[in-house]
Protein backbone atom coordinates (compact mmCIF):
# COMPACT_ATOMS: atom_id res chain seq x y z
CA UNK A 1 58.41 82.78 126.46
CA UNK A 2 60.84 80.53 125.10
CA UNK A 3 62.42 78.00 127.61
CA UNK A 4 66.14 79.11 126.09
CA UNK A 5 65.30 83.14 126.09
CA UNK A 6 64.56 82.87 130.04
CA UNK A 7 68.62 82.51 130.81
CA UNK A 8 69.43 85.19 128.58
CA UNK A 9 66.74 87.63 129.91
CA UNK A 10 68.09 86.94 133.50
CA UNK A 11 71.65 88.14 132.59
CA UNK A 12 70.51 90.86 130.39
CA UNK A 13 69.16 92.45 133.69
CA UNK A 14 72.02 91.48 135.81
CA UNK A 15 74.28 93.09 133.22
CA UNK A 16 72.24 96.59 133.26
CA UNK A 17 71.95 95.92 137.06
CA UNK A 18 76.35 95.65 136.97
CA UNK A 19 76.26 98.49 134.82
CA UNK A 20 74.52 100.65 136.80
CA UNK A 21 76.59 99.61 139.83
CA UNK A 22 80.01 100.15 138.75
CA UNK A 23 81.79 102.58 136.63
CA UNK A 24 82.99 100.68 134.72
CA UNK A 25 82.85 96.92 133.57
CA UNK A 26 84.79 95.05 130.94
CA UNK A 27 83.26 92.07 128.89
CA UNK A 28 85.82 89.54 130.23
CA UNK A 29 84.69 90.52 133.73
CA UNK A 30 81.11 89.67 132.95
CA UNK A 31 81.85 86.68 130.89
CA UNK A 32 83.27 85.16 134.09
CA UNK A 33 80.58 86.34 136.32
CA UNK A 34 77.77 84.89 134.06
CA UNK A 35 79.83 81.95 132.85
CA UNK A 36 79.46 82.73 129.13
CA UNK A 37 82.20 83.75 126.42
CA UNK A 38 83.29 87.24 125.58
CA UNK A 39 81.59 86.74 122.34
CA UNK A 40 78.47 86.00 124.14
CA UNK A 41 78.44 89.89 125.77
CA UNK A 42 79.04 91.54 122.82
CA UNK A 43 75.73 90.46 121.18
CA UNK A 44 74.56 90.91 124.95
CA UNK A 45 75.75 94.85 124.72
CA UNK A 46 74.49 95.17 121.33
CA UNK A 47 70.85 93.66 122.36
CA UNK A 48 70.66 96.38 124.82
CA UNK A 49 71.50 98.99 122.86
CA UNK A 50 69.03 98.32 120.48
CA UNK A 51 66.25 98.36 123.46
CA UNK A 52 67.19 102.24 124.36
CA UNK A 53 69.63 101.63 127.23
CA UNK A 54 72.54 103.76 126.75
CA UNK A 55 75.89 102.07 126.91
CA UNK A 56 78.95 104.12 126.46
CA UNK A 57 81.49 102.07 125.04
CA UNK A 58 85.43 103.28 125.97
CA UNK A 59 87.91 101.52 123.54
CA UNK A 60 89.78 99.66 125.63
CA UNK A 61 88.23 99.85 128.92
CA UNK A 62 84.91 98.76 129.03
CA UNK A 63 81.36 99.64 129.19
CA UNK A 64 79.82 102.34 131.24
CA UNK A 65 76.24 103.64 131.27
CA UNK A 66 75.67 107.35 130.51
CA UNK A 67 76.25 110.21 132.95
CA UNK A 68 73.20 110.85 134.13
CA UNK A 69 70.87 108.12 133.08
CA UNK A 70 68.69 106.43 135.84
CA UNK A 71 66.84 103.05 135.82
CA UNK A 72 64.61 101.89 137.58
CA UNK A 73 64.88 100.61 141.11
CA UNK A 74 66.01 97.05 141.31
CA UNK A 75 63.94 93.74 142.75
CA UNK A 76 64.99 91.80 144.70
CA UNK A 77 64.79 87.98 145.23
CA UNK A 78 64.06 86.25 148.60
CA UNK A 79 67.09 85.14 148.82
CA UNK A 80 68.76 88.39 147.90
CA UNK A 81 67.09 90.78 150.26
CA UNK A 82 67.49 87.39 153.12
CA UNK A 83 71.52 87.73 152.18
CA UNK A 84 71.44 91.97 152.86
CA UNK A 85 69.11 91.13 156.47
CA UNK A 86 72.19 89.04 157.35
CA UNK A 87 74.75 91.15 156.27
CA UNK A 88 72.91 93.45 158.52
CA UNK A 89 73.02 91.71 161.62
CA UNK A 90 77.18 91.19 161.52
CA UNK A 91 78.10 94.65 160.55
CA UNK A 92 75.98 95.86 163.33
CA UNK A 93 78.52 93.81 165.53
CA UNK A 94 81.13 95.71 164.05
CA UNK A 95 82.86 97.99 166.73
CA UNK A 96 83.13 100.58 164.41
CA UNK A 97 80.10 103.13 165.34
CA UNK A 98 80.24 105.09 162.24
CA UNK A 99 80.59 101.39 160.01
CA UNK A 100 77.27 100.42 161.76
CA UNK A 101 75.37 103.66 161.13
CA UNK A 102 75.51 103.86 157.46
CA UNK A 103 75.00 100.38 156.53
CA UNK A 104 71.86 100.55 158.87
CA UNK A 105 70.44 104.07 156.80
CA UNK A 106 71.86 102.10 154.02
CA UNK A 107 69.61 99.24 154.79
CA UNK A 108 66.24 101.00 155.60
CA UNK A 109 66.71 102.77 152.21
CA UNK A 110 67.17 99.39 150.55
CA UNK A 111 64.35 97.40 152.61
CA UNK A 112 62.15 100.85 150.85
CA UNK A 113 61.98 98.83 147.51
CA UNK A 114 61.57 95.47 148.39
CA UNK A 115 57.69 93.89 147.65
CA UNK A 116 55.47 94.59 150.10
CA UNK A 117 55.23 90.08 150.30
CA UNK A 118 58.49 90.58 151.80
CA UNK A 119 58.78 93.15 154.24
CA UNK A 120 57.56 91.05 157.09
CA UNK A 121 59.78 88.39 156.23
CA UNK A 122 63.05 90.13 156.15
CA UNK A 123 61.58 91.48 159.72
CA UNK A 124 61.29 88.16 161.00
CA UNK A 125 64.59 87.23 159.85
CA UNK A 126 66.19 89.77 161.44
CA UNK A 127 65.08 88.55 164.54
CA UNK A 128 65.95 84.79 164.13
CA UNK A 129 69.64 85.48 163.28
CA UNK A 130 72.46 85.92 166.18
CA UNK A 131 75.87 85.98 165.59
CA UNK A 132 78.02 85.52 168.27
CA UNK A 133 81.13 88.23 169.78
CA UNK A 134 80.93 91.64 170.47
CA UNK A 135 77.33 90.67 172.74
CA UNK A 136 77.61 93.86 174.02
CA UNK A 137 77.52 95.58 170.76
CA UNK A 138 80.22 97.82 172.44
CA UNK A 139 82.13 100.44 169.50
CA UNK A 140 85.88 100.84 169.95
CA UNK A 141 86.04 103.48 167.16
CA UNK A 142 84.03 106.19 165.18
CA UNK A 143 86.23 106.32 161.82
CA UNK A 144 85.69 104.09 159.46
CA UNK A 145 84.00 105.72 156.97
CA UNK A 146 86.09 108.84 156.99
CA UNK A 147 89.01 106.33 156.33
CA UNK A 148 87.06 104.93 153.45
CA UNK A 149 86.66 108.26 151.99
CA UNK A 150 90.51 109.35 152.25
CA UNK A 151 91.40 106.38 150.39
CA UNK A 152 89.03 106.84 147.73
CA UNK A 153 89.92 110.81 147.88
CA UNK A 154 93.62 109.40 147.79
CA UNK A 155 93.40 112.06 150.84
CA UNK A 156 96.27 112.81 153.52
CA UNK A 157 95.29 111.98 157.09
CA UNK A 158 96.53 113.55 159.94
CA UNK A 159 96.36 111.20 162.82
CA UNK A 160 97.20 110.59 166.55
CA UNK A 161 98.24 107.30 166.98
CA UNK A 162 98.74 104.81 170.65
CA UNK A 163 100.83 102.09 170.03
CA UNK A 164 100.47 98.73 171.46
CA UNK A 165 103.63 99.97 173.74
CA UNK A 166 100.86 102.88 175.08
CA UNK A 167 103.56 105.54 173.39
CA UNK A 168 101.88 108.42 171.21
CA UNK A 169 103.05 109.94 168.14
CA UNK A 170 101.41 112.15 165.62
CA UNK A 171 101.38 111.15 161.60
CA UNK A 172 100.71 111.58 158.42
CA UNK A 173 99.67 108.71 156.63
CA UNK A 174 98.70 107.97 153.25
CA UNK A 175 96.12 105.55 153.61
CA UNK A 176 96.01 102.57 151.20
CA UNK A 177 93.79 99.47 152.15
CA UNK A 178 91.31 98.46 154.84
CA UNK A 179 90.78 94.83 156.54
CA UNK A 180 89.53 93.29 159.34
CA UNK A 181 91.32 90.73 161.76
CA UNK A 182 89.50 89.21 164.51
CA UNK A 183 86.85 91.44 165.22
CA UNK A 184 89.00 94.36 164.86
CA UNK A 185 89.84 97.09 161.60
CA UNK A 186 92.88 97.97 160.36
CA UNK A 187 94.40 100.76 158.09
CA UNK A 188 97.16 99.80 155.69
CA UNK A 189 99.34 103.12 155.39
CA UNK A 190 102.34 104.70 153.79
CA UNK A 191 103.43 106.60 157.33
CA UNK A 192 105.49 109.36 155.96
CA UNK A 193 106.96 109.85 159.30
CA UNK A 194 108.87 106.64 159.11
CA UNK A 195 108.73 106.58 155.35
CA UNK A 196 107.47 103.11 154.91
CA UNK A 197 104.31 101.14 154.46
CA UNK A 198 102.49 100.65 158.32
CA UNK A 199 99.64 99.08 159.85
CA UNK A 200 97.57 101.07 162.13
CA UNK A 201 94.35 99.86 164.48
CA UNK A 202 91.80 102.14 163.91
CA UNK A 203 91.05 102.23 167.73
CA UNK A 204 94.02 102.99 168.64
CA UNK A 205 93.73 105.94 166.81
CA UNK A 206 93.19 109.14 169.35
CA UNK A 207 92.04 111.47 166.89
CA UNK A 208 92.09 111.89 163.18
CA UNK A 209 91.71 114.46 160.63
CA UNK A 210 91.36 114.80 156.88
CA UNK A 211 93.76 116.94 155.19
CA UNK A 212 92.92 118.98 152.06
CA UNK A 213 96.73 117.78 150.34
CA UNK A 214 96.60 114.83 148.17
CA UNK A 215 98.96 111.99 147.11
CA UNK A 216 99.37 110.09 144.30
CA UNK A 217 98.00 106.23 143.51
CA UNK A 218 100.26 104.02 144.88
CA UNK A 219 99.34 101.96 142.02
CA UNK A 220 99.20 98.27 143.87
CA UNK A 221 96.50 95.90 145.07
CA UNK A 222 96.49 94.97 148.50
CA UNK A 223 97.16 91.43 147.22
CA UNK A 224 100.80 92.86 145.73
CA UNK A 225 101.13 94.80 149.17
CA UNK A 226 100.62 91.84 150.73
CA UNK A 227 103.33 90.14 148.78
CA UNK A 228 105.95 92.95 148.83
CA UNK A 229 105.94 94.28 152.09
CA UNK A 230 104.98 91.79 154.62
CA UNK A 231 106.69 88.77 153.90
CA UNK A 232 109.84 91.36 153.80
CA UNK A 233 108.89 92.67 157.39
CA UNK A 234 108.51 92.22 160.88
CA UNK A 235 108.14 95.74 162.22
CA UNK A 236 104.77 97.09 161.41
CA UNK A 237 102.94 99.36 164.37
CA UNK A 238 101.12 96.59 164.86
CA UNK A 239 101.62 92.83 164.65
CA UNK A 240 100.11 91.36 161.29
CA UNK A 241 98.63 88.33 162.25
């Protein structure tokens, strides 16, 4: 194989590896990722269109790969499946019990299609790496990944919520964004019992339940919530630093 094809046939498969990952990805976002120009991905597109893979093209939008088409499962590198046995041993510090559960399935699923050459070394890895906090592997809260789902559901919670004051109050909450401070998670919310944007610690949550009513998009990243709403106020349920 040609010296200059071997670059090209790397990001052809990380493209249909992207593709298959996403819904949907424009060319300017994979002209960044793979350093290249927009020009560049076209003929990229068009290559791979011409080998069978089918590429829906939405004017406008992006790329998408075909409802229903499957590829096969992907390889990875040393260093790849190294990164993921890592990953693995901080989230399962995380003191969210239901966080740690998943990614753990999630994991054993993944470590399935790795080559057999590295099996035992992603085993041995996992015992060589310590992160410190949370020793005790002690779990503070069970719902993450409900959480995760109502904001990709754009679904109403109905929660019970302990301030840091110890009072309680029930809510509903329209929950927007996720992050983690210091060990601990917490939910970015539009409370619609004070009618303003909150922040909530998810284990100071007493008990939570998914509502069947939706809301709409609030239509901001958490970069312009960030911006709006914080540097405007002090009086979150929680402090923000």
């Amino acid at each position: 194989m040609n010296e200059k094809e071997k670059p090209r046939l790397s990001r052809l498969t990380a493209i249909i590896t992207q593709l298959q990952s996403k819904r949907m990805v424009t060319a300017s976002q994979l002209a960044e990722k793979h350093k290249v120009s927009v020009r560049t991905i076209y003929r990229d597109i068009r290559t791979l269109e011409k080998s069978g893979i089918p590429i829906v093209t939405e004017e406008g939008k992006g790329y998408v790969l075909m409802e229903g088409y499957q590829l096969p499962p992907v390889l990875f590198t040393e260093d790849e499946a190294n990164a993921l046995v890592t990953a693995e041993q901080l989230v399962l510090k995380s003191k969210d019990q239901s966080f740690s559960e998943n990614y753990s399935n999630a994991i054993v699923k993944i470590k399935s299609v790795l080559k057999y050459s590295q099996k035992g070394k992603t085993d041995l890895l996992s015992d060589r790496i310590y992160f410190g906090g949370n020793n005790a592997f002690e779990k503070s809260s069970n719902y993450l990944m409900r959480i995760q789902s109502a904001i990709t559901n754009y679904q109403l919670l109905d929660i019970v919520y302990c301030s840091l004051k110890k009072e309680m109050s029930q809510r509903q909450i329209e929950p927007f964004a996720l992050y983690n401070n210091k060990g601990n998670w917490l939910l970015i919310a539009f409370c619609r019992l004070r009618q303003e944007f909150r922040t909530f610690r998810i284990d100071y949550i007493e008990k939570l339940m998914p509502l069947k009513e939706t809301f709409q998009s609030h239509d901001m990243t958490i970069e312009q919530y960030f911006e709006l709403y914080v540097k405007k106020s002090n009086t979150p349920d929680i402090p923000m630093s």
